[in-house]
PDB file of N, CA and C in Angstrom:
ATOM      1  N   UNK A   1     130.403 163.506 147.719  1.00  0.00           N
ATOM      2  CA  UNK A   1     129.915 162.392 146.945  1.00  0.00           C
ATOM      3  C   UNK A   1     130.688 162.273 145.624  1.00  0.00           C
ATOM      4  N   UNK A   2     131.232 163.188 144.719  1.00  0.00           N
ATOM      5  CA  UNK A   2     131.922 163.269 143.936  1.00  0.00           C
ATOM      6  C   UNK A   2     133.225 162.560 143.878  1.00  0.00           C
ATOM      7  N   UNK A   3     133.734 162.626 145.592  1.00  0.00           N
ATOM      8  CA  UNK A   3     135.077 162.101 145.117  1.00  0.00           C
ATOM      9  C   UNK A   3     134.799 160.683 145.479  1.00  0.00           C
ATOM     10  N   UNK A   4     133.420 160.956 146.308  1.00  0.00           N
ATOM     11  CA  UNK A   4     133.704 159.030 146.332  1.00  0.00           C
ATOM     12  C   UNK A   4     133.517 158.620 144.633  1.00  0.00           C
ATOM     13  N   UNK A   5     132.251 159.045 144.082  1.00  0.00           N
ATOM     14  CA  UNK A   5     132.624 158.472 142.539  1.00  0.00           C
ATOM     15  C   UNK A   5     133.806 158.282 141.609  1.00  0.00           C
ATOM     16  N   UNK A   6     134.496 159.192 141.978  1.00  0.00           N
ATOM     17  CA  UNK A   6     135.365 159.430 141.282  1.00  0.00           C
ATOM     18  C   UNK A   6     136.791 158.602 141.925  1.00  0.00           C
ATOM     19  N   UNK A   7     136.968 158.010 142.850  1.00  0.00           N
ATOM     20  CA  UNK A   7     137.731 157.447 143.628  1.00  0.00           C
ATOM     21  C   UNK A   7     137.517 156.041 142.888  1.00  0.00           C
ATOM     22  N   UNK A   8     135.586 155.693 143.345  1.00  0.00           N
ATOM     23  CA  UNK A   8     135.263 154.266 142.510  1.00  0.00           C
ATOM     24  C   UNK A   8     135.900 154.267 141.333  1.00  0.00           C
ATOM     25  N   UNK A   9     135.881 155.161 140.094  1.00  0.00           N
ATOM     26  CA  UNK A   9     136.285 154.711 138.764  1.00  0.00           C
ATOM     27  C   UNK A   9     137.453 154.797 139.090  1.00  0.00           C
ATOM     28  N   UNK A  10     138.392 155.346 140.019  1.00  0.00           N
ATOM     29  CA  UNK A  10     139.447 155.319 139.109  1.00  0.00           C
ATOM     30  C   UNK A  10     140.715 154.696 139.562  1.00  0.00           C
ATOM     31  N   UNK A  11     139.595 153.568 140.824  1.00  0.00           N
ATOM     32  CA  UNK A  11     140.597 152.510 141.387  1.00  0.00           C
ATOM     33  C   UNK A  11     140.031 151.598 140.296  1.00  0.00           C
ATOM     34  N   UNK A  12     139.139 151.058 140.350  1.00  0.00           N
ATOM     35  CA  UNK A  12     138.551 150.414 138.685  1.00  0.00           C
ATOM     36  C   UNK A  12     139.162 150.542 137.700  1.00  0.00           C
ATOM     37  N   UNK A  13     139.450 151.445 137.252  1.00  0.00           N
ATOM     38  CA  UNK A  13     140.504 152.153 135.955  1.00  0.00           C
ATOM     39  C   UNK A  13     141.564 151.371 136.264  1.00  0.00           C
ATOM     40  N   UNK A  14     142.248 151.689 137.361  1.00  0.00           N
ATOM     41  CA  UNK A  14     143.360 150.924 137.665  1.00  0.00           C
ATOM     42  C   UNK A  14     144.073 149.764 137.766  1.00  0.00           C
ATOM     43  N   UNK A  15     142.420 148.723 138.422  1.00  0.00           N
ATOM     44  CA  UNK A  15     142.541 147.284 138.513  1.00  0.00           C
ATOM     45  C   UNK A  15     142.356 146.756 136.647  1.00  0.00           C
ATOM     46  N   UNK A  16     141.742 147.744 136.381  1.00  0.00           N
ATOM     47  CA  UNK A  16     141.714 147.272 135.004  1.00  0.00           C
ATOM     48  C   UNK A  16     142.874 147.254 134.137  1.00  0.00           C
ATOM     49  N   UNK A  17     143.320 148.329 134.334  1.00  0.00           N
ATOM     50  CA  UNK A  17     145.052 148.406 133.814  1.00  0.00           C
ATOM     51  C   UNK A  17     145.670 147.478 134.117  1.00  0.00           C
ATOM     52  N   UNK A  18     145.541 146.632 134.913  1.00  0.00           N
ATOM     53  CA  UNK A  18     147.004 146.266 135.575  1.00  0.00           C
ATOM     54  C   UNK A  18     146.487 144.468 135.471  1.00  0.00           C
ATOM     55  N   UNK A  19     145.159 144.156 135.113  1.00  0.00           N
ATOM     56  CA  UNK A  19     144.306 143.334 134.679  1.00  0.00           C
ATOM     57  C   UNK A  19     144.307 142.954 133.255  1.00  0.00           C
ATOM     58  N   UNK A  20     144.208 143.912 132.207  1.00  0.00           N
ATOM     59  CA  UNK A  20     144.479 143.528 130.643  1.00  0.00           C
ATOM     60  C   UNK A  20     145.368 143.205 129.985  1.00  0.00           C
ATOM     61  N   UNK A  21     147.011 143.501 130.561  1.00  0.00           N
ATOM     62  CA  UNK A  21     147.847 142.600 130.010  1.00  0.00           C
ATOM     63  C   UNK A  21     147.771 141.166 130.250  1.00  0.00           C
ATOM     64  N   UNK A  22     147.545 140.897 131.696  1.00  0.00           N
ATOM     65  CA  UNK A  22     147.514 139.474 131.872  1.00  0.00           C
ATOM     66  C   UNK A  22     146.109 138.730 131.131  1.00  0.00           C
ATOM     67  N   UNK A  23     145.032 139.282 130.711  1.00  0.00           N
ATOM     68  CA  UNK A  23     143.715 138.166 130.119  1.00  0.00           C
ATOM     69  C   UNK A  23     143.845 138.266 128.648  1.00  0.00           C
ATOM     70  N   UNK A  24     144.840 138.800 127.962  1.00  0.00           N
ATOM     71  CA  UNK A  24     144.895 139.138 126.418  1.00  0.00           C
ATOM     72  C   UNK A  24     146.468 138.019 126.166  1.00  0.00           C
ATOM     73  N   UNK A  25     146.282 137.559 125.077  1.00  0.00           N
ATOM     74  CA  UNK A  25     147.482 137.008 124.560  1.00  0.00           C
ATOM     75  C   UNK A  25     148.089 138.380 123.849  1.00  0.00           C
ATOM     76  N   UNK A  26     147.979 139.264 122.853  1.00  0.00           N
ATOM     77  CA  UNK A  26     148.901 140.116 122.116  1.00  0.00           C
ATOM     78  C   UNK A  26     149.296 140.946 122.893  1.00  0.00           C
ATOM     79  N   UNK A  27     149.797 142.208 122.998  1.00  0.00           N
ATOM     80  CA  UNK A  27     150.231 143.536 123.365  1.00  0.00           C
ATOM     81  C   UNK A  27     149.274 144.099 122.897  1.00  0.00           C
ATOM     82  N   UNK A  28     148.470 144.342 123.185  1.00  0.00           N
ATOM     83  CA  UNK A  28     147.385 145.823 123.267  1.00  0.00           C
ATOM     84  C   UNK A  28     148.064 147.482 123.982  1.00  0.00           C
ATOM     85  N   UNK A  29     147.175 147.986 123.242  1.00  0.00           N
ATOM     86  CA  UNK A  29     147.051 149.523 124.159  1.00  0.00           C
ATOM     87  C   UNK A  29     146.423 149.333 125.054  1.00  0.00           C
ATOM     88  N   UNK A  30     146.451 149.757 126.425  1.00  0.00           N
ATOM     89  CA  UNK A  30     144.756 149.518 127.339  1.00  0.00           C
ATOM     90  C   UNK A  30     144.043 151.121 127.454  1.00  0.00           C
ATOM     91  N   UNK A  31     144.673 152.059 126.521  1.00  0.00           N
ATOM     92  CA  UNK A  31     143.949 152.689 126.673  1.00  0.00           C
ATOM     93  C   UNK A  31     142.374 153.084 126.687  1.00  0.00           C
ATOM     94  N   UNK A  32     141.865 152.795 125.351  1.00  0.00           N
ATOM     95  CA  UNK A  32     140.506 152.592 124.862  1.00  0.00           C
ATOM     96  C   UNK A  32     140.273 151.730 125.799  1.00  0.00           C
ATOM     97  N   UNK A  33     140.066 150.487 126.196  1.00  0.00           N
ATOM     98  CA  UNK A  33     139.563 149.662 127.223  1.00  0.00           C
ATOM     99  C   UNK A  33     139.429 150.203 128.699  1.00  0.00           C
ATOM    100  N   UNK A  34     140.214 150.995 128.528  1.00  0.00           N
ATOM    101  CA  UNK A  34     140.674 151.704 130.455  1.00  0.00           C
ATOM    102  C   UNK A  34     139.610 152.834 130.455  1.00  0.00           C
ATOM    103  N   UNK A  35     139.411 153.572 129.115  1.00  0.00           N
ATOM    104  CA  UNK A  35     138.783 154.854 129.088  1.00  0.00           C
ATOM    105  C   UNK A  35     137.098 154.279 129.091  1.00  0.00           C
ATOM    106  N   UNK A  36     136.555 153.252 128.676  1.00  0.00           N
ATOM    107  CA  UNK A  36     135.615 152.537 129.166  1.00  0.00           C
ATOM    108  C   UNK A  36     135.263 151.905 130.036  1.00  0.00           C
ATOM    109  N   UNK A  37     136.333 151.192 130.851  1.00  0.00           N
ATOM    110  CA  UNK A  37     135.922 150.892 131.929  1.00  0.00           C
ATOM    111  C   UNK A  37     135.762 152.416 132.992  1.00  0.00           C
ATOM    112  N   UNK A  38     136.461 153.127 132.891  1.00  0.00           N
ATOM    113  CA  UNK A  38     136.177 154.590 133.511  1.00  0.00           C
ATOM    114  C   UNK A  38     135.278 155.227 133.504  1.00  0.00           C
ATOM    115  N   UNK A  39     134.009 154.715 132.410  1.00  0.00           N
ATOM    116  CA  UNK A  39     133.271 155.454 131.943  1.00  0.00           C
ATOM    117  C   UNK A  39     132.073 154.342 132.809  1.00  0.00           C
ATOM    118  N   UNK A  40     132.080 153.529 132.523  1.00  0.00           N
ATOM    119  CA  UNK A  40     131.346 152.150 133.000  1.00  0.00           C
ATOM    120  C   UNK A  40     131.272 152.327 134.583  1.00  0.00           C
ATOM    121  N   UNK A  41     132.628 152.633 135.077  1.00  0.00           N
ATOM    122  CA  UNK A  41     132.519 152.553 136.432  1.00  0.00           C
ATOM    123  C   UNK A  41     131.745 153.607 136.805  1.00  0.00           C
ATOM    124  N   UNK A  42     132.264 154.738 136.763  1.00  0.00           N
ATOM    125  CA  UNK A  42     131.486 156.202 136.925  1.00  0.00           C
ATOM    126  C   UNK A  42     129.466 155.605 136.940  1.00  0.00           C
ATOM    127  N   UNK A  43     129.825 155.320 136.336  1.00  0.00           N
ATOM    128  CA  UNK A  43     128.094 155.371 135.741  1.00  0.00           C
ATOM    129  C   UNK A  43     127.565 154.332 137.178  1.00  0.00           C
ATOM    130  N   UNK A  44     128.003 153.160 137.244  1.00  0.00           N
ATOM    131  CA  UNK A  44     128.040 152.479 138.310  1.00  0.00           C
ATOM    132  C   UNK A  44     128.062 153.365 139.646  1.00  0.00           C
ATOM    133  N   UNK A  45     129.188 153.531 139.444  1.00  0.00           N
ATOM    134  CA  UNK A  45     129.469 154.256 141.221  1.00  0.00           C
ATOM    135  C   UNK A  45     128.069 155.293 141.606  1.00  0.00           C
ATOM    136  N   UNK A  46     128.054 156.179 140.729  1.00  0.00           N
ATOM    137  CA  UNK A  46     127.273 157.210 140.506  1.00  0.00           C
ATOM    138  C   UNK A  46     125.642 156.548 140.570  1.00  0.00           C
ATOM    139  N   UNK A  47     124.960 155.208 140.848  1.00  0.00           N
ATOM    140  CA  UNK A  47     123.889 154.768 141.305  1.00  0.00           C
ATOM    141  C   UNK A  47     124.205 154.333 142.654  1.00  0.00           C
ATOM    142  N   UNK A  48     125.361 153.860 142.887  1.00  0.00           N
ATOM    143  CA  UNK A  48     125.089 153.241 144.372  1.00  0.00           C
ATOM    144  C   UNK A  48     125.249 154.656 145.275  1.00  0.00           C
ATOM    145  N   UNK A  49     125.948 155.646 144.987  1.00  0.00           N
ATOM    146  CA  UNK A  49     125.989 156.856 145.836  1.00  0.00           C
ATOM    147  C   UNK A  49     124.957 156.952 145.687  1.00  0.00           C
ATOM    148  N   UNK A  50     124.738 157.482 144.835  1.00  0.00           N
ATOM    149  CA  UNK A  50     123.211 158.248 144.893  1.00  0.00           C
ATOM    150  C   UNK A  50     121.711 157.483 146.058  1.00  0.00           C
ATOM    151  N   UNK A  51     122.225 156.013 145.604  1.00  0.00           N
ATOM    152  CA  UNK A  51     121.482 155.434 146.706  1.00  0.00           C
ATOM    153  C   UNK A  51     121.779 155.453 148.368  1.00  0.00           C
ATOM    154  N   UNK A  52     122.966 155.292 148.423  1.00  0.00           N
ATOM    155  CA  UNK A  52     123.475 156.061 149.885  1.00  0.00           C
ATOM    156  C   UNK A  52     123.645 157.042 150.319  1.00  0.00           C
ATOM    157  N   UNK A  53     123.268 157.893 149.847  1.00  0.00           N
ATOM    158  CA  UNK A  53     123.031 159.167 149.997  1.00  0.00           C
ATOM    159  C   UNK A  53     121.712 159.672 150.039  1.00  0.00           C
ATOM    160  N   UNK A  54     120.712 159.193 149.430  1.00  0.00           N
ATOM    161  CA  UNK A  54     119.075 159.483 149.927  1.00  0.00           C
ATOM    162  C   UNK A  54     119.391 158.574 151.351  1.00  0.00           C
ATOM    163  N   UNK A  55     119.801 157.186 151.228  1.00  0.00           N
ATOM    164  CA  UNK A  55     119.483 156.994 152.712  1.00  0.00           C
ATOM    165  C   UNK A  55     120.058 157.113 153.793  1.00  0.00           C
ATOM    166  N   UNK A  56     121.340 157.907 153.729  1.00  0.00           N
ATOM    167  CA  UNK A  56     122.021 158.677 154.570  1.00  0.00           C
ATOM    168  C   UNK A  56     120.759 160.094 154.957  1.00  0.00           C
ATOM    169  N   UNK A  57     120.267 160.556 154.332  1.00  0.00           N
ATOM    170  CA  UNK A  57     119.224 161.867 153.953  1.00  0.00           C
ATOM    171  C   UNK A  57     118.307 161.287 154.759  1.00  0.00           C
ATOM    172  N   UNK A  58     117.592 159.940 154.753  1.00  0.00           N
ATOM    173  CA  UNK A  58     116.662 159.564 154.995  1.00  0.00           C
ATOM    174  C   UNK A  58     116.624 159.240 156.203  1.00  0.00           C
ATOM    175  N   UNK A  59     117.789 158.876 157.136  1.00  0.00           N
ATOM    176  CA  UNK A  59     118.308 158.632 158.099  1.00  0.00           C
ATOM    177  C   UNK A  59     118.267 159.873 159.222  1.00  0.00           C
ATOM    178  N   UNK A  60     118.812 161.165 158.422  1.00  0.00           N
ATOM    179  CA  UNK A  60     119.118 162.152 159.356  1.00  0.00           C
ATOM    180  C   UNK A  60     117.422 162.937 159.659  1.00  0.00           C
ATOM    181  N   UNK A  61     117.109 162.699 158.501  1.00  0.00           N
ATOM    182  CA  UNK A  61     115.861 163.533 158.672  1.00  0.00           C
ATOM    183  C   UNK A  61     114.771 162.722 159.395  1.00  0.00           C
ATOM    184  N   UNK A  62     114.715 161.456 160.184  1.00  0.00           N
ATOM    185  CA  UNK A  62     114.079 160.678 160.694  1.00  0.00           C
ATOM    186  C   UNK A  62     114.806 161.118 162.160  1.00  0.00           C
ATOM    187  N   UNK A  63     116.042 160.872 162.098  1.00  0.00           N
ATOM    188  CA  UNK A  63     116.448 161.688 163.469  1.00  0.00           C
ATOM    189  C   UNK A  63     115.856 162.864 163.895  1.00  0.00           C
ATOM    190  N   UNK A  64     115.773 163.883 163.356  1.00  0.00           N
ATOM    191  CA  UNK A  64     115.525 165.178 163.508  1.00  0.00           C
ATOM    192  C   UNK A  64     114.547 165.189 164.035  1.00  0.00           C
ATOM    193  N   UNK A  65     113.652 164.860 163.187  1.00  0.00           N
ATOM    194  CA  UNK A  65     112.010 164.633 163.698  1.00  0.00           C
ATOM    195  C   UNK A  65     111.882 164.071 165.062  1.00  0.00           C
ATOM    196  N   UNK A  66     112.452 163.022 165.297  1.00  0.00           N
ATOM    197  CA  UNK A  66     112.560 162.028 166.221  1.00  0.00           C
ATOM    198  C   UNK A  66     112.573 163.353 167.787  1.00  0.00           C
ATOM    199  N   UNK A  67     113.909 164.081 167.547  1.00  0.00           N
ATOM    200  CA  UNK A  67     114.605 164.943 168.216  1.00  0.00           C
ATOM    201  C   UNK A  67     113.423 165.929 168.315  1.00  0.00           C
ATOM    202  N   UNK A  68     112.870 166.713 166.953  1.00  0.00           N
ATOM    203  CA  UNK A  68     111.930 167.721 167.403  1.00  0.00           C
ATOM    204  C   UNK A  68     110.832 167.168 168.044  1.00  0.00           C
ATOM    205  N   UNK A  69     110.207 166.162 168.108  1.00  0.00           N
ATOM    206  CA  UNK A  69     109.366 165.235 168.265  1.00  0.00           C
ATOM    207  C   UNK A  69     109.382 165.393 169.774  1.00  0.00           C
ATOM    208  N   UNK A  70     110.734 165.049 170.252  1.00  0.00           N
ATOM    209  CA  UNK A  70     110.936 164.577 172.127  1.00  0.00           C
ATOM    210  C   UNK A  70     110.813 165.888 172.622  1.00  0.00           C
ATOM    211  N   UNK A  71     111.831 167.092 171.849  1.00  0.00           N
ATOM    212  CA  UNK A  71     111.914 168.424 173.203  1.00  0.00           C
ATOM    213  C   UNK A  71     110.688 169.013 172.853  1.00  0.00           C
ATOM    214  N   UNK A  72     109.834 169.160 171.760  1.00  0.00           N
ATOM    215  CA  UNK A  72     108.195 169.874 172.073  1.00  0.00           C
ATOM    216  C   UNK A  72     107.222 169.158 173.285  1.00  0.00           C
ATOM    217  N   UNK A  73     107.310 167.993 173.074  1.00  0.00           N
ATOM    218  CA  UNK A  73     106.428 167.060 173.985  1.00  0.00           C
ATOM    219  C   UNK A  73     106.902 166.429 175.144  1.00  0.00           C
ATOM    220  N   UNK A  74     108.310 166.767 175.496  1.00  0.00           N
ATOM    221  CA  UNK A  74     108.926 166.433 176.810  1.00  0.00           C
ATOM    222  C   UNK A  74     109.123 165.007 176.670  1.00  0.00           C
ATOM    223  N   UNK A  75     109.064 164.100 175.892  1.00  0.00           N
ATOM    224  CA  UNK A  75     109.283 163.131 175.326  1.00  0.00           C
ATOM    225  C   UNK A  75     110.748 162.405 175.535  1.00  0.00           C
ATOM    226  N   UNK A  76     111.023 161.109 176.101  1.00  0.00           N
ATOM    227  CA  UNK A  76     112.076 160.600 175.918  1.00  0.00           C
ATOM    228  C   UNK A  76     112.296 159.798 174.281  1.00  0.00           C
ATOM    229  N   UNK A  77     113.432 159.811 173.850  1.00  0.00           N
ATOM    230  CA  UNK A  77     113.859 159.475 172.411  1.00  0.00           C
ATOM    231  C   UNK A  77     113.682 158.416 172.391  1.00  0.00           C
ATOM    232  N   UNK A  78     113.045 157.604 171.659  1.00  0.00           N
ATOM    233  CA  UNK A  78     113.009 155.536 172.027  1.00  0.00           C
ATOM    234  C   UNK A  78     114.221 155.567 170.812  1.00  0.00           C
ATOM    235  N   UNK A  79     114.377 156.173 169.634  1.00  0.00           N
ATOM    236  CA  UNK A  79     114.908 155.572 168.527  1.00  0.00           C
ATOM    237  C   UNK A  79     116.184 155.936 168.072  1.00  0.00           C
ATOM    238  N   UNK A  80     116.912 156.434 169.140  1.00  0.00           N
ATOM    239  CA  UNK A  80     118.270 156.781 169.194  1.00  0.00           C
ATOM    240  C   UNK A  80     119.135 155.845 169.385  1.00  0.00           C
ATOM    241  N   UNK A  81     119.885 155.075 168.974  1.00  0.00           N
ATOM    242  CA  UNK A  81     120.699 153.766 169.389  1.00  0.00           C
ATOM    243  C   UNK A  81     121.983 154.485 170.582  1.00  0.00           C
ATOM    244  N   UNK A  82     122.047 153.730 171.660  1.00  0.00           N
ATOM    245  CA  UNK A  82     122.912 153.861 172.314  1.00  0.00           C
ATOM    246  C   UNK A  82     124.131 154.798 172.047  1.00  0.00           C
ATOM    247  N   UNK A  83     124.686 154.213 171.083  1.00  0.00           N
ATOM    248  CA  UNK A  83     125.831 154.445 170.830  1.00  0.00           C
ATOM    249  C   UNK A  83     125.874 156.192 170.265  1.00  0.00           C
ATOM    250  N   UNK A  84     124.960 156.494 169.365  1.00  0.00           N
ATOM    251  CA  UNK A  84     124.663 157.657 168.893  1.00  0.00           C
ATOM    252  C   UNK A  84     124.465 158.702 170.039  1.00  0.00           C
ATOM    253  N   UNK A  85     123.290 158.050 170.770  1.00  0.00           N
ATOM    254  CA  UNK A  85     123.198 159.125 172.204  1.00  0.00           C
ATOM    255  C   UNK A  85     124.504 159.541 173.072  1.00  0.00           C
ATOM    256  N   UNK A  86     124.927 158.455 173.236  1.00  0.00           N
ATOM    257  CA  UNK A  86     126.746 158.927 173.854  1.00  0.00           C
ATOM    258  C   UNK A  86     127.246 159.710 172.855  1.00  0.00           C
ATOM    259  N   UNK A  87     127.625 159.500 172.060  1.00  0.00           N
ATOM    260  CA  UNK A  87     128.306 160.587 170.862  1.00  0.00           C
ATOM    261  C   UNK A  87     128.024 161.652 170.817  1.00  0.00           C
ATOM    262  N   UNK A  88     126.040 162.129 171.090  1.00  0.00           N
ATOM    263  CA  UNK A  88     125.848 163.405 170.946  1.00  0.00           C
ATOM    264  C   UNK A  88     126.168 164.019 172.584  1.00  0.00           C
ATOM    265  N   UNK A  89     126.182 163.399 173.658  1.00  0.00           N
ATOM    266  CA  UNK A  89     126.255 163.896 175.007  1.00  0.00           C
ATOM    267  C   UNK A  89     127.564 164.332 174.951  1.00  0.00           C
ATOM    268  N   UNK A  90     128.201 163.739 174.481  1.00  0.00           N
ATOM    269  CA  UNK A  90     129.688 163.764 174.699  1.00  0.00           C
ATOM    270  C   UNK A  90     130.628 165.282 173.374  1.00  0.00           C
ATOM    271  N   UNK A  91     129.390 165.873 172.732  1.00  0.00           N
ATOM    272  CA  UNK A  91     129.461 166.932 172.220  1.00  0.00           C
ATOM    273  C   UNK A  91     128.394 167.839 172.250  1.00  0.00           C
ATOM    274  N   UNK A  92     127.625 167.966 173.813  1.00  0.00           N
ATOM    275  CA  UNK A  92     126.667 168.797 174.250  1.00  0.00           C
ATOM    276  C   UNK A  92     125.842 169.269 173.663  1.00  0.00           C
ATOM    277  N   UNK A  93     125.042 167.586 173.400  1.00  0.00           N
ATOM    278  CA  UNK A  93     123.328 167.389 172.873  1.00  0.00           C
ATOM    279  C   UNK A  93     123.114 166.939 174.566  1.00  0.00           C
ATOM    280  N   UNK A  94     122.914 168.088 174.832  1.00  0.00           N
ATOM    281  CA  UNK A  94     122.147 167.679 176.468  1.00  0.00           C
ATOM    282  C   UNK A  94     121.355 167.482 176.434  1.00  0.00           C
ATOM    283  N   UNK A  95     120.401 167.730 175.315  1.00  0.00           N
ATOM    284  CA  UNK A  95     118.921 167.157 175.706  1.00  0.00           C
ATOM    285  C   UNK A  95     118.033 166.191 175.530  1.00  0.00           C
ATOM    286  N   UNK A  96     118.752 165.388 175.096  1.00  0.00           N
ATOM    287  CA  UNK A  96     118.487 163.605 174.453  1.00  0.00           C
ATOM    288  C   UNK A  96     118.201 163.179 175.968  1.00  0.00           C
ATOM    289  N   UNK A  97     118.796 163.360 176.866  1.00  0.00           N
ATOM    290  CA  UNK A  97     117.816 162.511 178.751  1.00  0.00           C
ATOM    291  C   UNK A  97     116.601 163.391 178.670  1.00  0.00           C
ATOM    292  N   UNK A  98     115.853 163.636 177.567  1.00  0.00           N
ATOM    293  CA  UNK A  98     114.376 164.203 178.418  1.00  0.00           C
ATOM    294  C   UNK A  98     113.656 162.424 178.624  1.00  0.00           C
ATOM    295  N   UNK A  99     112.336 162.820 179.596  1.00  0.00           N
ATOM    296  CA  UNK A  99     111.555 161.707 180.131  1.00  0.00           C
ATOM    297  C   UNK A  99     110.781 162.058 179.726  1.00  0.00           C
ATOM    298  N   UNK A 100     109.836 160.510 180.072  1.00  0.00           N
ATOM    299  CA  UNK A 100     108.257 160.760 179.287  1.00  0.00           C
ATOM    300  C   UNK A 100     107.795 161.347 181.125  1.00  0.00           C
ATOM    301  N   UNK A 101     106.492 162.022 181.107  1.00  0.00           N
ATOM    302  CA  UNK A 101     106.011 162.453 182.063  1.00  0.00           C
ATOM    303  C   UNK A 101     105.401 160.614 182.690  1.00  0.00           C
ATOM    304  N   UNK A 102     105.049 160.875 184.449  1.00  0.00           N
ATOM    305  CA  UNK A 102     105.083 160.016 185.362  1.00  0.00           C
ATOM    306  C   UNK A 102     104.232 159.322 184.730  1.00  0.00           C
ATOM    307  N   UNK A 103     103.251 159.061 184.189  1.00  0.00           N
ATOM    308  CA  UNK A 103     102.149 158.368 183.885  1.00  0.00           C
ATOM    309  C   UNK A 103     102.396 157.043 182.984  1.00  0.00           C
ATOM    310  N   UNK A 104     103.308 158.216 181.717  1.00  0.00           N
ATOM    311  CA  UNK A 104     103.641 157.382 180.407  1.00  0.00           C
ATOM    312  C   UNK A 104     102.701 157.976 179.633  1.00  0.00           C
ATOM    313  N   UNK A 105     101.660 158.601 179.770  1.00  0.00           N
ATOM    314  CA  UNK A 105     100.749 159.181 178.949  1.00  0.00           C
ATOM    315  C   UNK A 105     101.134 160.324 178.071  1.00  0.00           C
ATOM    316  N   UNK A 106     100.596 160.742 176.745  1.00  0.00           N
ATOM    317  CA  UNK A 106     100.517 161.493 175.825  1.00  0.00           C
ATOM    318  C   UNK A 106      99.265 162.293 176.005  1.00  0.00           C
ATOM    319  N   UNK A 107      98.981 163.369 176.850  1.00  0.00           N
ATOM    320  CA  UNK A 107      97.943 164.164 176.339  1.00  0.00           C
ATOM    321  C   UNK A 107      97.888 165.313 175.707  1.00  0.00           C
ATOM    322  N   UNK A 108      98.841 165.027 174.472  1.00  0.00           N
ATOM    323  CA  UNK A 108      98.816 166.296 173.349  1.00  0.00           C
ATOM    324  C   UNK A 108      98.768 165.587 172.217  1.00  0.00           C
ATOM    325  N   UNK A 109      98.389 166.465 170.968  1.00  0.00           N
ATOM    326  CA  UNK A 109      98.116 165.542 169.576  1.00  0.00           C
ATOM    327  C   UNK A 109      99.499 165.745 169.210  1.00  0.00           C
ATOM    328  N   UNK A 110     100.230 164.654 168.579  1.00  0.00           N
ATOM    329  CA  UNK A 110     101.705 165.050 168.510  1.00  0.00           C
ATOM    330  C   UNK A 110     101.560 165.504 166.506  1.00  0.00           C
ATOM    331  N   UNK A 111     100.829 165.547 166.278  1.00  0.00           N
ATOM    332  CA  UNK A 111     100.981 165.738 164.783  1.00  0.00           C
ATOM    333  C   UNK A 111     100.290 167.237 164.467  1.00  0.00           C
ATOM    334  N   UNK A 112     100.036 167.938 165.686  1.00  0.00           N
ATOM    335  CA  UNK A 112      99.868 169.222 165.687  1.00  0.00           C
ATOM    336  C   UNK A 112     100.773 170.213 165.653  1.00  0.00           C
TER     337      UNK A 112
END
C-alpha cells in the first residue's frame, strides 16, 4: 500500500512539474509548489488506499466465511463468481464443488 501512495504523489509531483511552467507567466522555481503538491497528494492518495484496502479486507473476509460456511455444512458456495471459482480450481481449491444435500434443506443451526 505504501508504494501505491507513494507512486500517487509522485506521478502528481511530476505532472505538476512539467504543468507550472506552462500556467505561470514569470520563471519560477517549482520547487516549493512541487514539494506541496507532494505533500497534498500523499495525503490524498493515503484516503483512497486506505479505503481500498478495508474493502479489499472486507471482501476476503466475506469469502472466507462464505468458504468456512460451505465445507462445515456440506454446503454449495452461492457467492463465489464464476470466474473466481475457476481460478481457485485451477490452483487446487478442490473443494468449492461441494453440494447442498438432496433435499436443499439445512438441518443444522449454521451460526453455531
Amino acid at each position: 500500500m505504501f508504494l501505491a501512495k507513494f507512486f500517487i504523489a509522485i506521478s502528481t509531483t511530476l505532472i505538476g512539474y512539467y504543468l507550472i511552467p506552462s500556467m505561470t507567466q514569470i520563471s519560477i522555481d517549482p520547487t516549493l509548489p512541487c514539494v506541496v503538491i507532494f505533500f497534498f497528494a500523499y495525503f490524498v492518495a493515503c484516503k483512497f488506499i486506505s479505503i481500498f484496502d478495508t474493502s479489499a479486507n472486507t471482501i476476503l473476509q466475506c469469502y472466507l466465511f462464505d468458504l468456512d460456511l460451505a465445507k462445515q455444512h456440506n454446503l454449495e458456495m452461492r457467492h463465489v463468481p464464476a470466474t473466481l471459482q475457476k481460478f481457485l480450481n485451477m490452483h487446487g481449491e478442490a473443494s468449492l464443488n461441494l453440494k447442498v444435500d438432496p433435499k436443499g434443506e439445512i438441518n443444522q443451526n449454521l451460526m453455531a
